[in-house]
N, C-alpha and C. Protein backbone atom coordinates (compact mmCIF):
# COMPACT_ATOMS: atom_id res chain seq x y z
N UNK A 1 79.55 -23.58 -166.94
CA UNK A 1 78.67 -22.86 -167.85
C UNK A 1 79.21 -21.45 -168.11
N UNK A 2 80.52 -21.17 -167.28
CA UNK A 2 81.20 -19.90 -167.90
C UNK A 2 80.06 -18.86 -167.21
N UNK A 3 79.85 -18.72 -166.58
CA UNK A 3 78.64 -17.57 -165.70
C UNK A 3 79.14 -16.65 -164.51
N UNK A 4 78.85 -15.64 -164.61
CA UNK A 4 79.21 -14.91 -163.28
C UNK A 4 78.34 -15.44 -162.04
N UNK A 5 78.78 -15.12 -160.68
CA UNK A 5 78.15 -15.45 -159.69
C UNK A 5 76.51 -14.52 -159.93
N UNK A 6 76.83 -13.12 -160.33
CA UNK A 6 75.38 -12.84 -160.46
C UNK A 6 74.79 -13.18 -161.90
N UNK A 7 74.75 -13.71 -162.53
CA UNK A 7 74.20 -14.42 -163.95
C UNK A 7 73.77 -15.92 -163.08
N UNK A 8 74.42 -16.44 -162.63
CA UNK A 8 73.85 -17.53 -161.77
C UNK A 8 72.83 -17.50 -160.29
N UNK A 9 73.08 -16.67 -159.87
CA UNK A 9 71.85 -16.19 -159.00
C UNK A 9 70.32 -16.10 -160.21
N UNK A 10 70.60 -14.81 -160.62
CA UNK A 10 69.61 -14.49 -161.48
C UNK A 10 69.32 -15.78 -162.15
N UNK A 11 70.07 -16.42 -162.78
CA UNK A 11 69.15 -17.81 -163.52
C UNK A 11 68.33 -18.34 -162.85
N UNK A 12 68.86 -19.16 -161.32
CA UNK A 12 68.37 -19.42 -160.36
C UNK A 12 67.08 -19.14 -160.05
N UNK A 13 67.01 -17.58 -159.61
CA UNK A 13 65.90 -17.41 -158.94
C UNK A 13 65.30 -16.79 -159.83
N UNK A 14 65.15 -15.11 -160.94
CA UNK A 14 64.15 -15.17 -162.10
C UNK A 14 64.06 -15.99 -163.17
N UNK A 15 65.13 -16.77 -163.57
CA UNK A 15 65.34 -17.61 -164.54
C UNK A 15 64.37 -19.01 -164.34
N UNK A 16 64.45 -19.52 -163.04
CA UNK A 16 63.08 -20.40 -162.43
C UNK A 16 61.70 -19.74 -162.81
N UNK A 17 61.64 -18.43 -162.23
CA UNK A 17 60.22 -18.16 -162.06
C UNK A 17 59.56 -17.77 -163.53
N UNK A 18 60.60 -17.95 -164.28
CA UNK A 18 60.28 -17.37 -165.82
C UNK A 18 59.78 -18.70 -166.38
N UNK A 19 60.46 -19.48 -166.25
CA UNK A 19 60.32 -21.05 -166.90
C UNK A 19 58.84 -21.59 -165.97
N UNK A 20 58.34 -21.21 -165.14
CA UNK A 20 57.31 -21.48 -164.62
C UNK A 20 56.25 -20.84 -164.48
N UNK A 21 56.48 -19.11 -165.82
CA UNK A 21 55.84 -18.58 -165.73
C UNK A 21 55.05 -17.37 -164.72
N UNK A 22 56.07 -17.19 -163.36
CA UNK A 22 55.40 -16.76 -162.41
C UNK A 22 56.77 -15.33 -162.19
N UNK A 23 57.13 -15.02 -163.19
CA UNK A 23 57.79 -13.77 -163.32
C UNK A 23 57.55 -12.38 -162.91
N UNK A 24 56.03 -12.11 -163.39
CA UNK A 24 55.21 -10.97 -162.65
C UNK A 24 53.97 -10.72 -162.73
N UNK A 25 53.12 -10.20 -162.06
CA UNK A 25 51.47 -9.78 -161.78
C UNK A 25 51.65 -11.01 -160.44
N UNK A 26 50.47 -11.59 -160.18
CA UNK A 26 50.22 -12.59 -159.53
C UNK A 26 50.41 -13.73 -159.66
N UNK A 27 50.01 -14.54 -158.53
CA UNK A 27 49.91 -16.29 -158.96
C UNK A 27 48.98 -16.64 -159.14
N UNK A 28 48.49 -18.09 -159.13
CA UNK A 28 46.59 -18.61 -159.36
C UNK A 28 46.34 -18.39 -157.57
N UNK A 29 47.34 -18.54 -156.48
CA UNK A 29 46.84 -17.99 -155.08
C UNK A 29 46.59 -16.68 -154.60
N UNK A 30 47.35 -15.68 -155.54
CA UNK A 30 46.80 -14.34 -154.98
C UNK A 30 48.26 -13.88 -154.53
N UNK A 31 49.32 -14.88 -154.33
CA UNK A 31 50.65 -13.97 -154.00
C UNK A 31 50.86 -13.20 -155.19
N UNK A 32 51.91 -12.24 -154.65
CA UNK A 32 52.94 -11.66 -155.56
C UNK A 32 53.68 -12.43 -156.19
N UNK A 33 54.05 -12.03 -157.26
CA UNK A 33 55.19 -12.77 -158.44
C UNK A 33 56.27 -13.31 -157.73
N UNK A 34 56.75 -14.32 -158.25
CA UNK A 34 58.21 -14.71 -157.50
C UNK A 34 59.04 -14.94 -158.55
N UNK A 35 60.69 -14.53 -157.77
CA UNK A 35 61.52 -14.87 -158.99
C UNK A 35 62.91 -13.59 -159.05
N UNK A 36 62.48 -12.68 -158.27
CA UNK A 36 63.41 -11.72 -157.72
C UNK A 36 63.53 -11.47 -156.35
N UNK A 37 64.67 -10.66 -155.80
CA UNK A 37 64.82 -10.82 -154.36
C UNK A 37 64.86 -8.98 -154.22
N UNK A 38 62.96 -8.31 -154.01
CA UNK A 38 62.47 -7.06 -154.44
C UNK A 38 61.48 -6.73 -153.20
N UNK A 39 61.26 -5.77 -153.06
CA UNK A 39 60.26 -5.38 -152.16
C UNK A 39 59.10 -5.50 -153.14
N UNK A 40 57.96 -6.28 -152.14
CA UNK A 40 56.60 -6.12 -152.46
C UNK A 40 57.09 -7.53 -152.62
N UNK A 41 57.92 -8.25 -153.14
CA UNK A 41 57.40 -9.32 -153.98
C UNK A 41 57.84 -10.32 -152.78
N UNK A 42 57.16 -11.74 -152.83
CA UNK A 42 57.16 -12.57 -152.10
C UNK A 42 58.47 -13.26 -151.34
N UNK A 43 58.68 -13.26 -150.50
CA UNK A 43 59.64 -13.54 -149.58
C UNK A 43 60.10 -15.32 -149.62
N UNK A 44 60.77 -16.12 -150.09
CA UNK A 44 61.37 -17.24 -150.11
C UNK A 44 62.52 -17.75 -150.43
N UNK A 45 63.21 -17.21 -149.31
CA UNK A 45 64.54 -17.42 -149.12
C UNK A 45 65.38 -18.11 -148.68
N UNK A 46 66.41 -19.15 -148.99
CA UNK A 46 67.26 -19.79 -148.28
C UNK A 46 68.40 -19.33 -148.32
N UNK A 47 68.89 -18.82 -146.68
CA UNK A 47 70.46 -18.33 -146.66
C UNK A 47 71.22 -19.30 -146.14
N UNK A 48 72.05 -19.18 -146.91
CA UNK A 48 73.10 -20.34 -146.88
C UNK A 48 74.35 -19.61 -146.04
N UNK A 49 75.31 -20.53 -145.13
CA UNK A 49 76.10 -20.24 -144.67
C UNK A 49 77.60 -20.47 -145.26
N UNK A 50 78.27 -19.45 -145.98
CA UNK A 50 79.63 -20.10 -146.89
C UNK A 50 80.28 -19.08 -146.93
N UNK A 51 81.37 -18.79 -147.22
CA UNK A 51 82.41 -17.69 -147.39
C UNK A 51 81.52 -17.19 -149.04
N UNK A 52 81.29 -17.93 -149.83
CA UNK A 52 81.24 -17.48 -150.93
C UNK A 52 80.34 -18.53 -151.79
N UNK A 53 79.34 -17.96 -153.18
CA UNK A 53 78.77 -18.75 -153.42
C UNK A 53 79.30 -20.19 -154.41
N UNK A 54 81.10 -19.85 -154.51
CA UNK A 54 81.79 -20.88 -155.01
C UNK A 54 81.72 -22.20 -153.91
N UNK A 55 81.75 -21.92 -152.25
CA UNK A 55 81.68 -22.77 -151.31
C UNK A 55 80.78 -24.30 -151.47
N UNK A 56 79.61 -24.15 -152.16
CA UNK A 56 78.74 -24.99 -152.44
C UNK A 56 79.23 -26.14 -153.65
N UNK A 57 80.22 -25.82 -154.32
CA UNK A 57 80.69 -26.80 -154.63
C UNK A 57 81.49 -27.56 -154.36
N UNK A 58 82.22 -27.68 -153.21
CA UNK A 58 83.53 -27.70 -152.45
C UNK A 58 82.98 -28.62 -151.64
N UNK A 59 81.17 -28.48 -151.10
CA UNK A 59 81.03 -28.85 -149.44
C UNK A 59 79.62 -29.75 -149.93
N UNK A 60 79.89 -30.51 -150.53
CA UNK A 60 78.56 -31.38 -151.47
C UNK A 60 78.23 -32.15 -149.67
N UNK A 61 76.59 -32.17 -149.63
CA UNK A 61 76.32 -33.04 -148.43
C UNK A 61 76.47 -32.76 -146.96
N UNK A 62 76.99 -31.19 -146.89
CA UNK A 62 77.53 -30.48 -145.69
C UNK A 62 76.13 -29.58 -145.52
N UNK A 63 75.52 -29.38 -144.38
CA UNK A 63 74.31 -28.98 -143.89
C UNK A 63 75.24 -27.04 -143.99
N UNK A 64 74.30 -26.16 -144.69
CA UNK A 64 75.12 -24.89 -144.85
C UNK A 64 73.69 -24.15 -144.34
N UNK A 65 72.74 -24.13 -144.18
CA UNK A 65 71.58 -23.60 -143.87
C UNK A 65 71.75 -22.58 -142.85
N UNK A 66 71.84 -21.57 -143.06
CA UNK A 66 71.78 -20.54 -142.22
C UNK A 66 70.16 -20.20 -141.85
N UNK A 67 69.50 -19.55 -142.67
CA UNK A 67 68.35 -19.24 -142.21
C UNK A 67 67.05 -19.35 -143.43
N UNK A 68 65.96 -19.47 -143.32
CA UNK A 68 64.86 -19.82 -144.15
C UNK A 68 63.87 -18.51 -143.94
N UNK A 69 63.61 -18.07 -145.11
CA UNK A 69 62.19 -17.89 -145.07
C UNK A 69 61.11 -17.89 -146.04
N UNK A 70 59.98 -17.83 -145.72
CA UNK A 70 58.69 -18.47 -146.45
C UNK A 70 57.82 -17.30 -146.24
N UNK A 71 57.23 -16.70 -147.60
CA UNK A 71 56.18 -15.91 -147.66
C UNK A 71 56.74 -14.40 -146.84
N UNK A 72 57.93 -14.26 -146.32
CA UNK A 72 58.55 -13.33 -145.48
C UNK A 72 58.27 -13.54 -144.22
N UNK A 73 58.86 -14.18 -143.69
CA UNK A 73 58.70 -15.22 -142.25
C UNK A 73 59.37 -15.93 -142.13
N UNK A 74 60.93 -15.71 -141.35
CA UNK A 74 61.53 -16.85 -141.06
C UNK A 74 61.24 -17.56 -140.45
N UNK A 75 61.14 -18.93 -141.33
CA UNK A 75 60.81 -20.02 -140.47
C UNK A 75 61.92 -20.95 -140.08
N UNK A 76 63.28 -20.78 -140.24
CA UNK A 76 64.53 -21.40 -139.25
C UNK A 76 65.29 -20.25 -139.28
């Protein structure tokens, strides 16, 4: 798609929350907006373990999970 690594993040994660509408103010639960990786705003993160975010295409089916978190709370 011809994209920089940060044009592909950003699609990813505000580019989701845009297409689902949950870009900014609240949700119908009362969280913060999701869709950027910002203070204040809701914490749901998956860190991946790779030299680089080209790695993920290289390692299809390879467990890369570094660490999780939910609502700002790692939960692995």
């Amino acid at each position: 798609m011809h994209l920089s690594v940060h044009e592909a993040v950003r699609a990813a994660t505000y580019g989701g929350a845009l297409a689902l509408g949950r870009e900014s103010g609240n949700d119908v639960d009362g969280e913060r907006a999701v869709g950027s990786i910002t203070v204040g705003h809701r914490a749901d993160l998956h860190m991946l373990k790779a030299p680089s975010a080209t790695h993920l295409a290289y390692r299809p089916g390879i467990p890369l999970t570094f660490a999780v978190w939910r609502a700002g709370v790692r939960a692995v």
